[in-house]
PDB file of N, CA and C in Angstrom:
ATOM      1  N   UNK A   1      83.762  92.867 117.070  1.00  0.00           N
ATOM      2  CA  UNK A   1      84.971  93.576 116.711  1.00  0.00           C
ATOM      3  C   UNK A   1      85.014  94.930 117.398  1.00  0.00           C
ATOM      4  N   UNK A   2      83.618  95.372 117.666  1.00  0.00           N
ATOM      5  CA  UNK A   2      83.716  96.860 118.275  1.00  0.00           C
ATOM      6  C   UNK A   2      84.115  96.916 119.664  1.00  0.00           C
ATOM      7  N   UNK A   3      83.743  95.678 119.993  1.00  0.00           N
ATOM      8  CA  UNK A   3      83.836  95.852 121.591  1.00  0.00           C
ATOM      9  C   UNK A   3      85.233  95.607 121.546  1.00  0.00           C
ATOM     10  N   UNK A   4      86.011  94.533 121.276  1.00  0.00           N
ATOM     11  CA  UNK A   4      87.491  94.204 121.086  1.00  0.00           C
ATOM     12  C   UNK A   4      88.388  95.331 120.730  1.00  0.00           C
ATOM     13  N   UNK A   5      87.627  96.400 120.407  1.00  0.00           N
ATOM     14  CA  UNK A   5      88.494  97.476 119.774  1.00  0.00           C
ATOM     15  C   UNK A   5      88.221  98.872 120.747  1.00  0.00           C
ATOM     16  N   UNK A   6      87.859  98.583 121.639  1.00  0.00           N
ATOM     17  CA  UNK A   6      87.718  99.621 122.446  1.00  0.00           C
ATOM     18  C   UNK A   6      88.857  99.862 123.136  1.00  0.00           C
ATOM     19  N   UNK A   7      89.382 101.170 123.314  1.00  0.00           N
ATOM     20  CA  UNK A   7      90.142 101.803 124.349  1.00  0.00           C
ATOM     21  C   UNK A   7      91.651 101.439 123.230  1.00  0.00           C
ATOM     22  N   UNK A   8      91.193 101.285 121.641  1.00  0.00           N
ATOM     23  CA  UNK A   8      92.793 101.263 120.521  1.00  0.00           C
ATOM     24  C   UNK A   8      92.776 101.935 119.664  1.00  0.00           C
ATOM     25  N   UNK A   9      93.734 102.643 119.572  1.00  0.00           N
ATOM     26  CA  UNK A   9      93.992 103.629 118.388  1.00  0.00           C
ATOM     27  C   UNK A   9      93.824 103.162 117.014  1.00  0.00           C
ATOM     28  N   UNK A  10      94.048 101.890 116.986  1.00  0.00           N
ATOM     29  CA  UNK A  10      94.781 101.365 115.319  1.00  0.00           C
ATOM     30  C   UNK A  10      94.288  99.521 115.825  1.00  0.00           C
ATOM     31  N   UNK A  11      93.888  98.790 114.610  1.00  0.00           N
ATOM     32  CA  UNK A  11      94.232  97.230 114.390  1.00  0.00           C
ATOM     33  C   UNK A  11      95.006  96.969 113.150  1.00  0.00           C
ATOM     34  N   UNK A  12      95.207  95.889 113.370  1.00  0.00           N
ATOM     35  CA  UNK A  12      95.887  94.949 112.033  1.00  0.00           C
ATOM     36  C   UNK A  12      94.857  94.494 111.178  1.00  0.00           C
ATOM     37  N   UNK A  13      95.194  94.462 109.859  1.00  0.00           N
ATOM     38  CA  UNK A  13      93.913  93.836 108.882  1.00  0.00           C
ATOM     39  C   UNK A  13      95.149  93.454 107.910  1.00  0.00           C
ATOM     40  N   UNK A  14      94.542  92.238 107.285  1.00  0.00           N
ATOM     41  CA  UNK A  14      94.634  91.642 106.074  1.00  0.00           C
ATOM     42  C   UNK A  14      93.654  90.917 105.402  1.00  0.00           C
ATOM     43  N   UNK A  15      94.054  90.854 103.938  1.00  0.00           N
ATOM     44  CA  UNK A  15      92.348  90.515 103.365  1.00  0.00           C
ATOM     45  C   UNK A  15      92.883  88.883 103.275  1.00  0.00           C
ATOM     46  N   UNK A  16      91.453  88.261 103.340  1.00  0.00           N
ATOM     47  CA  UNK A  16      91.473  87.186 103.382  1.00  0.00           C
ATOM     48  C   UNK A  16      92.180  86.196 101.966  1.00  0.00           C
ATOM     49  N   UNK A  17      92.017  86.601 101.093  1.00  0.00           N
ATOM     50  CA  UNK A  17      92.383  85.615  99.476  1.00  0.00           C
ATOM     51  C   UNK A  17      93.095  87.025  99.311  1.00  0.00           C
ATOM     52  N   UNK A  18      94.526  86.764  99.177  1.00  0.00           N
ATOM     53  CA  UNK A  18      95.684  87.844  98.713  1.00  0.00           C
ATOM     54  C   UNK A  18      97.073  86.947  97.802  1.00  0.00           C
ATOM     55  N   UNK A  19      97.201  87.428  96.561  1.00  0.00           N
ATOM     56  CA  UNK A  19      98.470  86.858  96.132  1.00  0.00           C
ATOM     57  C   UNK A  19      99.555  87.005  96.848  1.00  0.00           C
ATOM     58  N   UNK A  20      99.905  88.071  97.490  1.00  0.00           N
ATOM     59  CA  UNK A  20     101.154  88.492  98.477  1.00  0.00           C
ATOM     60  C   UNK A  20      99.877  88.716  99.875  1.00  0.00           C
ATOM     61  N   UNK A  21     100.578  88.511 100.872  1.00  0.00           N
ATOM     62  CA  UNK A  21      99.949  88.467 102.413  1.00  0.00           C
ATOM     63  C   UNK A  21     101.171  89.707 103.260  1.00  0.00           C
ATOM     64  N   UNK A  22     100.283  90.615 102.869  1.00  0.00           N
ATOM     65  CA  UNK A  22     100.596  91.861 103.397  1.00  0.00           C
ATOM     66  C   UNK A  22      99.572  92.116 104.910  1.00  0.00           C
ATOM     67  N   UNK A  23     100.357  92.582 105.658  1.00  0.00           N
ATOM     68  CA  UNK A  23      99.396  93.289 107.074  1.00  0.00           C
ATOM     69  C   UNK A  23      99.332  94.768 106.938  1.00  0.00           C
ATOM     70  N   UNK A  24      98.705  95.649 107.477  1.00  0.00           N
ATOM     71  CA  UNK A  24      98.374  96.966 107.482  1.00  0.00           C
ATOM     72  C   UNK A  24      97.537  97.719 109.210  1.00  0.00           C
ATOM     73  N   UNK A  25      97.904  98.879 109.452  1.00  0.00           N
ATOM     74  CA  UNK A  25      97.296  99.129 110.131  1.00  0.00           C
ATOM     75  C   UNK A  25      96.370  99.890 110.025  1.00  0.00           C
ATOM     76  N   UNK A  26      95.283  99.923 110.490  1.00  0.00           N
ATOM     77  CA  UNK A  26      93.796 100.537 110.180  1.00  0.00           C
ATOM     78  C   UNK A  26      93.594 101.129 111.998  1.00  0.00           C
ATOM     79  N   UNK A  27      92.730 102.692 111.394  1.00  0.00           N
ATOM     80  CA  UNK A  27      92.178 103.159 112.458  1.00  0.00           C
ATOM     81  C   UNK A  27      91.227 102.736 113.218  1.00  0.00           C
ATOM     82  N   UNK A  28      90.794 102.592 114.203  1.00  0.00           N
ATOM     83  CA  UNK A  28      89.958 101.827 115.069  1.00  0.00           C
ATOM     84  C   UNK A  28      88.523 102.021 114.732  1.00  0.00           C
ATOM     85  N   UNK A  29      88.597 103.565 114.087  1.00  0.00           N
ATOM     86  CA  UNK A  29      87.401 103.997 113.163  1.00  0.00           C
ATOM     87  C   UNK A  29      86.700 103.234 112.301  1.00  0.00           C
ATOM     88  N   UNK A  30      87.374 102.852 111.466  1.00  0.00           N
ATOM     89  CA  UNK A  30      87.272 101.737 110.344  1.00  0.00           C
ATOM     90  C   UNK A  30      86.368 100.046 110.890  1.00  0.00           C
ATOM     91  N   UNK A  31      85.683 100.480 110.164  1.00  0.00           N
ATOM     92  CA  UNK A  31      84.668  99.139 110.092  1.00  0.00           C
ATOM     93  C   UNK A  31      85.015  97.977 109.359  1.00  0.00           C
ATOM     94  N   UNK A  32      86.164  96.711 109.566  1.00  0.00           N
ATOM     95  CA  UNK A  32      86.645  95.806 108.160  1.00  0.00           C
ATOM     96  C   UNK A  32      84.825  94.970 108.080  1.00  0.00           C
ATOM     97  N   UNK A  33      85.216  94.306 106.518  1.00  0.00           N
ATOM     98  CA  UNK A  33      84.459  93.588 106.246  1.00  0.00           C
ATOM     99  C   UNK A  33      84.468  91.818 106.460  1.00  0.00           C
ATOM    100  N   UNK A  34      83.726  91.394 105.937  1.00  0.00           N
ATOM    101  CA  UNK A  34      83.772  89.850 106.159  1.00  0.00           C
ATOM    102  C   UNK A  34      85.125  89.424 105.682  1.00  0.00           C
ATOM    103  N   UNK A  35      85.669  89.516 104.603  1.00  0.00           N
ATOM    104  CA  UNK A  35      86.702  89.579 103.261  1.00  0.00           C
ATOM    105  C   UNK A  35      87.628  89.892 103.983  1.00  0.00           C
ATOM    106  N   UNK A  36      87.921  90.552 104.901  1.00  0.00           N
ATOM    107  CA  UNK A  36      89.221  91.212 106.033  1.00  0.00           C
ATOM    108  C   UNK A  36      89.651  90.297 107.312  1.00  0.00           C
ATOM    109  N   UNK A  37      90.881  89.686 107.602  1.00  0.00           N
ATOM    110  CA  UNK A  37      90.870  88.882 108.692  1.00  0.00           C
ATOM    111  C   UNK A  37      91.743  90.270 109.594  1.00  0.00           C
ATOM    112  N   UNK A  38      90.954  90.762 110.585  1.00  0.00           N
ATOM    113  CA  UNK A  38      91.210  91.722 111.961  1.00  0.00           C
ATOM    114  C   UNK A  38      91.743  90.542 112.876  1.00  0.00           C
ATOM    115  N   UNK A  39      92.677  91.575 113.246  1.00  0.00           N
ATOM    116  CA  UNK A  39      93.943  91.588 114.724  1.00  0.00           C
ATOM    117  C   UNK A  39      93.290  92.735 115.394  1.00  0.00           C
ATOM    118  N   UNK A  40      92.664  92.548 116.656  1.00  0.00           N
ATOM    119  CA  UNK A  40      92.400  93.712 117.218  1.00  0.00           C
ATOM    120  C   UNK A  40      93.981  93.714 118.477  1.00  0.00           C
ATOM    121  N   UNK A  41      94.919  93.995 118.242  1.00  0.00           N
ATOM    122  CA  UNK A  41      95.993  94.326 118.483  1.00  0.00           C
ATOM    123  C   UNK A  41      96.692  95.352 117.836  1.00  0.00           C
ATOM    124  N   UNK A  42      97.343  96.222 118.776  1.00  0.00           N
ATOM    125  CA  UNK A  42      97.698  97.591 118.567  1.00  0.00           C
ATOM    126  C   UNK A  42      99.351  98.070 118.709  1.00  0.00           C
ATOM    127  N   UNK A  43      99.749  96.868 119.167  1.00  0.00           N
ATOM    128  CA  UNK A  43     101.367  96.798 119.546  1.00  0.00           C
ATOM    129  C   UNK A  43     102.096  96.460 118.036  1.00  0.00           C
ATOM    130  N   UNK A  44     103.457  96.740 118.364  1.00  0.00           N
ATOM    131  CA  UNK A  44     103.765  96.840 117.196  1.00  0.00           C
ATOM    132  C   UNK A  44     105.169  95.340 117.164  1.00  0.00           C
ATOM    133  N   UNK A  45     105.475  94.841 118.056  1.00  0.00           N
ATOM    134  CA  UNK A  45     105.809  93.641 118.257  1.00  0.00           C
ATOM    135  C   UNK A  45     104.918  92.097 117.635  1.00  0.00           C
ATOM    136  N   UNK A  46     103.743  92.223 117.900  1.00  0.00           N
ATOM    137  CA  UNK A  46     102.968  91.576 117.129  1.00  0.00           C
ATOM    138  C   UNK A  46     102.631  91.672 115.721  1.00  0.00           C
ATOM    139  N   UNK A  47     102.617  92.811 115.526  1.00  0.00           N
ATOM    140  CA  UNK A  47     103.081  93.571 113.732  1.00  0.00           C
ATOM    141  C   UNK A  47     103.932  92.890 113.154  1.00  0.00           C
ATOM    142  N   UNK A  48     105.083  92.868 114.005  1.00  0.00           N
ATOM    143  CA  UNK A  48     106.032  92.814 113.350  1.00  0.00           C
ATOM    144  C   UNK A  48     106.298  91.296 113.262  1.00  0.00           C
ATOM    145  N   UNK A  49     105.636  90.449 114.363  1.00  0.00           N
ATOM    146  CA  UNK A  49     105.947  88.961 113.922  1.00  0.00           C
ATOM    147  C   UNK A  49     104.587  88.229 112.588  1.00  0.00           C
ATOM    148  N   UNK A  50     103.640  88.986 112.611  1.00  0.00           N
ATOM    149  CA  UNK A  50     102.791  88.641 111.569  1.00  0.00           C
ATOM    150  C   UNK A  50     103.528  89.557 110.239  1.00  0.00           C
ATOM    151  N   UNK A  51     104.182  89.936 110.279  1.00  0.00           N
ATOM    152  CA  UNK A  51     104.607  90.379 108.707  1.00  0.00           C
ATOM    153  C   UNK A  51     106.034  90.377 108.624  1.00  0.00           C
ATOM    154  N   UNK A  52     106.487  89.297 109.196  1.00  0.00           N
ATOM    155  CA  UNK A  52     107.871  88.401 109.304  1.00  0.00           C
ATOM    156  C   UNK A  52     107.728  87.445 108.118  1.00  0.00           C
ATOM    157  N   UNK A  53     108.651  87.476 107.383  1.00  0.00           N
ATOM    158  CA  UNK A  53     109.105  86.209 106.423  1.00  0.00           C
ATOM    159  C   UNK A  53     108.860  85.103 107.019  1.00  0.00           C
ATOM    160  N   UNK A  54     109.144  84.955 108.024  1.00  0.00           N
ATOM    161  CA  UNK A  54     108.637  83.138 108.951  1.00  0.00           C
ATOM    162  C   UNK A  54     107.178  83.115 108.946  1.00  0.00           C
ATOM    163  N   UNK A  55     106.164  83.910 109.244  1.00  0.00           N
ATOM    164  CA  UNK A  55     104.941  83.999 109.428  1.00  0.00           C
ATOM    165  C   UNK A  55     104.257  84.128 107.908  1.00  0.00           C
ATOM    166  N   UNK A  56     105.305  84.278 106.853  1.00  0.00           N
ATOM    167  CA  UNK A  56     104.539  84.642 105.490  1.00  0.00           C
ATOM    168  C   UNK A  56     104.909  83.204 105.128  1.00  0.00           C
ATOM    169  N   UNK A  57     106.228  82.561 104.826  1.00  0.00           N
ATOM    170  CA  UNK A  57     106.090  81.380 104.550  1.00  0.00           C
ATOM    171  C   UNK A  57     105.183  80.323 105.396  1.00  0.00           C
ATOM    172  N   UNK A  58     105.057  80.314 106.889  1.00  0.00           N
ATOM    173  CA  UNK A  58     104.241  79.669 107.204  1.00  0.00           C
ATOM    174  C   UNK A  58     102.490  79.412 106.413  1.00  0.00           C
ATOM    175  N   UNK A  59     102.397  80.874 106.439  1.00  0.00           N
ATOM    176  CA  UNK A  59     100.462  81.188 106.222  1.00  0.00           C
ATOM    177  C   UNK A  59     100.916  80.459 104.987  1.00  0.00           C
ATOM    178  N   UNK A  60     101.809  80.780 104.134  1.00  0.00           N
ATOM    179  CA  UNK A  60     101.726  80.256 102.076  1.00  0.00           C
ATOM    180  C   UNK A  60     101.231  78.797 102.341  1.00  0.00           C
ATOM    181  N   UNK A  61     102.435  78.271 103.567  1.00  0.00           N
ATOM    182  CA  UNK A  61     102.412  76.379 103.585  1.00  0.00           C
ATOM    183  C   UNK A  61     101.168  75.797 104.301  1.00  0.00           C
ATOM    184  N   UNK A  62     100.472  76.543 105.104  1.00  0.00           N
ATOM    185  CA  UNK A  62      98.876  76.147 106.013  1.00  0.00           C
ATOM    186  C   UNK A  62      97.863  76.493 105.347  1.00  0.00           C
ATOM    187  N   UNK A  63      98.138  77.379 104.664  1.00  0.00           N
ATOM    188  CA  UNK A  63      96.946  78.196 103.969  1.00  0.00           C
ATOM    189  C   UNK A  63      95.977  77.216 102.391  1.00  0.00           C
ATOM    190  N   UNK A  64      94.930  77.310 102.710  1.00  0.00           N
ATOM    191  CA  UNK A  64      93.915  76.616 101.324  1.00  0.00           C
ATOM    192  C   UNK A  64      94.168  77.703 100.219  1.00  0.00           C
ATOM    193  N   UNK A  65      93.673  77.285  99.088  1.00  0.00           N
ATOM    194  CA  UNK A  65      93.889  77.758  97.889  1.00  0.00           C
ATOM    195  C   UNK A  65      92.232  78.381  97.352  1.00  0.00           C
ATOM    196  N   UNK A  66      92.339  79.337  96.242  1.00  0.00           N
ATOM    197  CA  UNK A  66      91.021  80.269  96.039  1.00  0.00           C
ATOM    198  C   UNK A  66      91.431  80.507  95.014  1.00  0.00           C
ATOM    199  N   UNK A  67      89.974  80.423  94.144  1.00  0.00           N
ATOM    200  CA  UNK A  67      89.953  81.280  92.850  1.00  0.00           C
ATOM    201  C   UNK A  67      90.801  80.689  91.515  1.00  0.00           C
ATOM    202  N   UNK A  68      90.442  81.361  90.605  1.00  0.00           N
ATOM    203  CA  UNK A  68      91.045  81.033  88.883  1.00  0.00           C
ATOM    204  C   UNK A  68      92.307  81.291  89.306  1.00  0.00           C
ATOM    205  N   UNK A  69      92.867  82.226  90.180  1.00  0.00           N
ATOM    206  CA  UNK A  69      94.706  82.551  90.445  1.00  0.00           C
ATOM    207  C   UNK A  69      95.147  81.825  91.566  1.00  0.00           C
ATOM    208  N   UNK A  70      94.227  80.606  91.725  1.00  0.00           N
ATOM    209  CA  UNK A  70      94.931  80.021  93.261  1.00  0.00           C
ATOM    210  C   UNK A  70      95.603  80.899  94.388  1.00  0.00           C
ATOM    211  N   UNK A  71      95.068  81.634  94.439  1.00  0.00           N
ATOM    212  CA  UNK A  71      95.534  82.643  95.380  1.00  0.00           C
ATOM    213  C   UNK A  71      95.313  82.258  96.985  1.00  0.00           C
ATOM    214  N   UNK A  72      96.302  82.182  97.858  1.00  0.00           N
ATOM    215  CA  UNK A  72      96.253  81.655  99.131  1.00  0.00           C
ATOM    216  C   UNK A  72      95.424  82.755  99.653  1.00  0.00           C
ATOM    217  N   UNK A  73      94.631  82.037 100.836  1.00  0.00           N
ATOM    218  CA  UNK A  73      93.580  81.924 101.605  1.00  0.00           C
ATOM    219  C   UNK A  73      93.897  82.003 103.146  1.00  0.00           C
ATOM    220  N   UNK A  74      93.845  83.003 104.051  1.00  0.00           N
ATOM    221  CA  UNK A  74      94.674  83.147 105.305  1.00  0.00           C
ATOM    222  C   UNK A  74      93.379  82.689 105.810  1.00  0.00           C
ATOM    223  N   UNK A  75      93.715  82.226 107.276  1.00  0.00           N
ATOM    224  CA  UNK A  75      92.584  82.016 108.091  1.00  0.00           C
ATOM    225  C   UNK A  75      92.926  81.311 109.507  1.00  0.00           C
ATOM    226  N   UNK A  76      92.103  81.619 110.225  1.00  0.00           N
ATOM    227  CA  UNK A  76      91.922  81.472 111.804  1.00  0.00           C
ATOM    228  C   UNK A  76      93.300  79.647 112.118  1.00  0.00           C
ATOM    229  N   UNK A  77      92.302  79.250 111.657  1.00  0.00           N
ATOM    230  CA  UNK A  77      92.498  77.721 111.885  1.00  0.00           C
ATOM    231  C   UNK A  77      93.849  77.111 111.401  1.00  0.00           C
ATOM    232  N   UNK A  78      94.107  77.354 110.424  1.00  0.00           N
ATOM    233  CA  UNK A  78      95.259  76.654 110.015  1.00  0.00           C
ATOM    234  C   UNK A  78      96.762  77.956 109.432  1.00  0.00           C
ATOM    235  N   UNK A  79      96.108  79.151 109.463  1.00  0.00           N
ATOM    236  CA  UNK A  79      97.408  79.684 109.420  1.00  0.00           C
ATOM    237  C   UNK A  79      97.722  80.453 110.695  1.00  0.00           C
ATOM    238  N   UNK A  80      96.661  80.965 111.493  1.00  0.00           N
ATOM    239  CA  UNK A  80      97.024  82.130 112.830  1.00  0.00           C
ATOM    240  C   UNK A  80      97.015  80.955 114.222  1.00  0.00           C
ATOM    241  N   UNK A  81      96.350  80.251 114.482  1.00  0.00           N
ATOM    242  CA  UNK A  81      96.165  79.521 115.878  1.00  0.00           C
ATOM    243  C   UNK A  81      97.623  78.221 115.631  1.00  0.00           C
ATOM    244  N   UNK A  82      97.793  77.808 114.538  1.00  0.00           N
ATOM    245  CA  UNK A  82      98.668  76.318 114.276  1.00  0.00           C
ATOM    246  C   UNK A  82     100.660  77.289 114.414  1.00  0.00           C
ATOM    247  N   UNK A  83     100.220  78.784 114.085  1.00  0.00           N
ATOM    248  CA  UNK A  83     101.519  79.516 114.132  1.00  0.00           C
ATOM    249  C   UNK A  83     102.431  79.295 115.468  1.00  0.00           C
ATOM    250  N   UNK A  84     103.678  79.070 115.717  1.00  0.00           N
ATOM    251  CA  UNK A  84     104.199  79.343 116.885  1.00  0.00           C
ATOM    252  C   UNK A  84     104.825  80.492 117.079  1.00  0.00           C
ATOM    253  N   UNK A  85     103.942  81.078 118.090  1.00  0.00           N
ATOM    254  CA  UNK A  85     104.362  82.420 118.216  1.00  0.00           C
ATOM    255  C   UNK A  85     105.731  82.514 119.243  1.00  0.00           C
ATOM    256  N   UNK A  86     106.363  83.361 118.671  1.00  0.00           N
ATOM    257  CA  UNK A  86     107.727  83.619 119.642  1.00  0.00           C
ATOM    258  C   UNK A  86     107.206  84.030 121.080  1.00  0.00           C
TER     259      UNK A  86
END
């Protein structure tokens, strides 16, 4: 992640098991944890299609289920790579 993050001001993070699937930007400073799925992307076009209503209903409908609150589960494989990106 450190090396991927070289020469960026800011990434994208979202936590992995979230009732609502919110994105955020984090300083490059910032160390995420395992629990955090990182975008080492810094543009704000890509922001903006991961925290698009199309990209939130998608992750809800690809996404596995977690926990006593069934709380959706974002991840590599079936909600970010299966996405069609504009």
């Amino acid at each position: 992640m450190r090396e991927a993050l070289i020469g960026k001001l800011r990434f994208i993070a979202t936590p992995r098991v979230a009732k609502h699937r919110i994105f955020v930007w984090l300083p490059s400073e910032v160390l995420a944890n395992d629990r955090t799925f990182v975008f080492a992307r810094d543009d704000d076009y890509f922001f903006g299609i991961l925290h698009s209503r199309l990209h939130e209903v998608w992750a809800l409908a690809t996404s596995s289920r977690h926990g006593v609150g069934n709380d959706p589960t974002y991840n590599n494989t079936t909600c970010f790579e299966t996405f069609p990106f504009p």
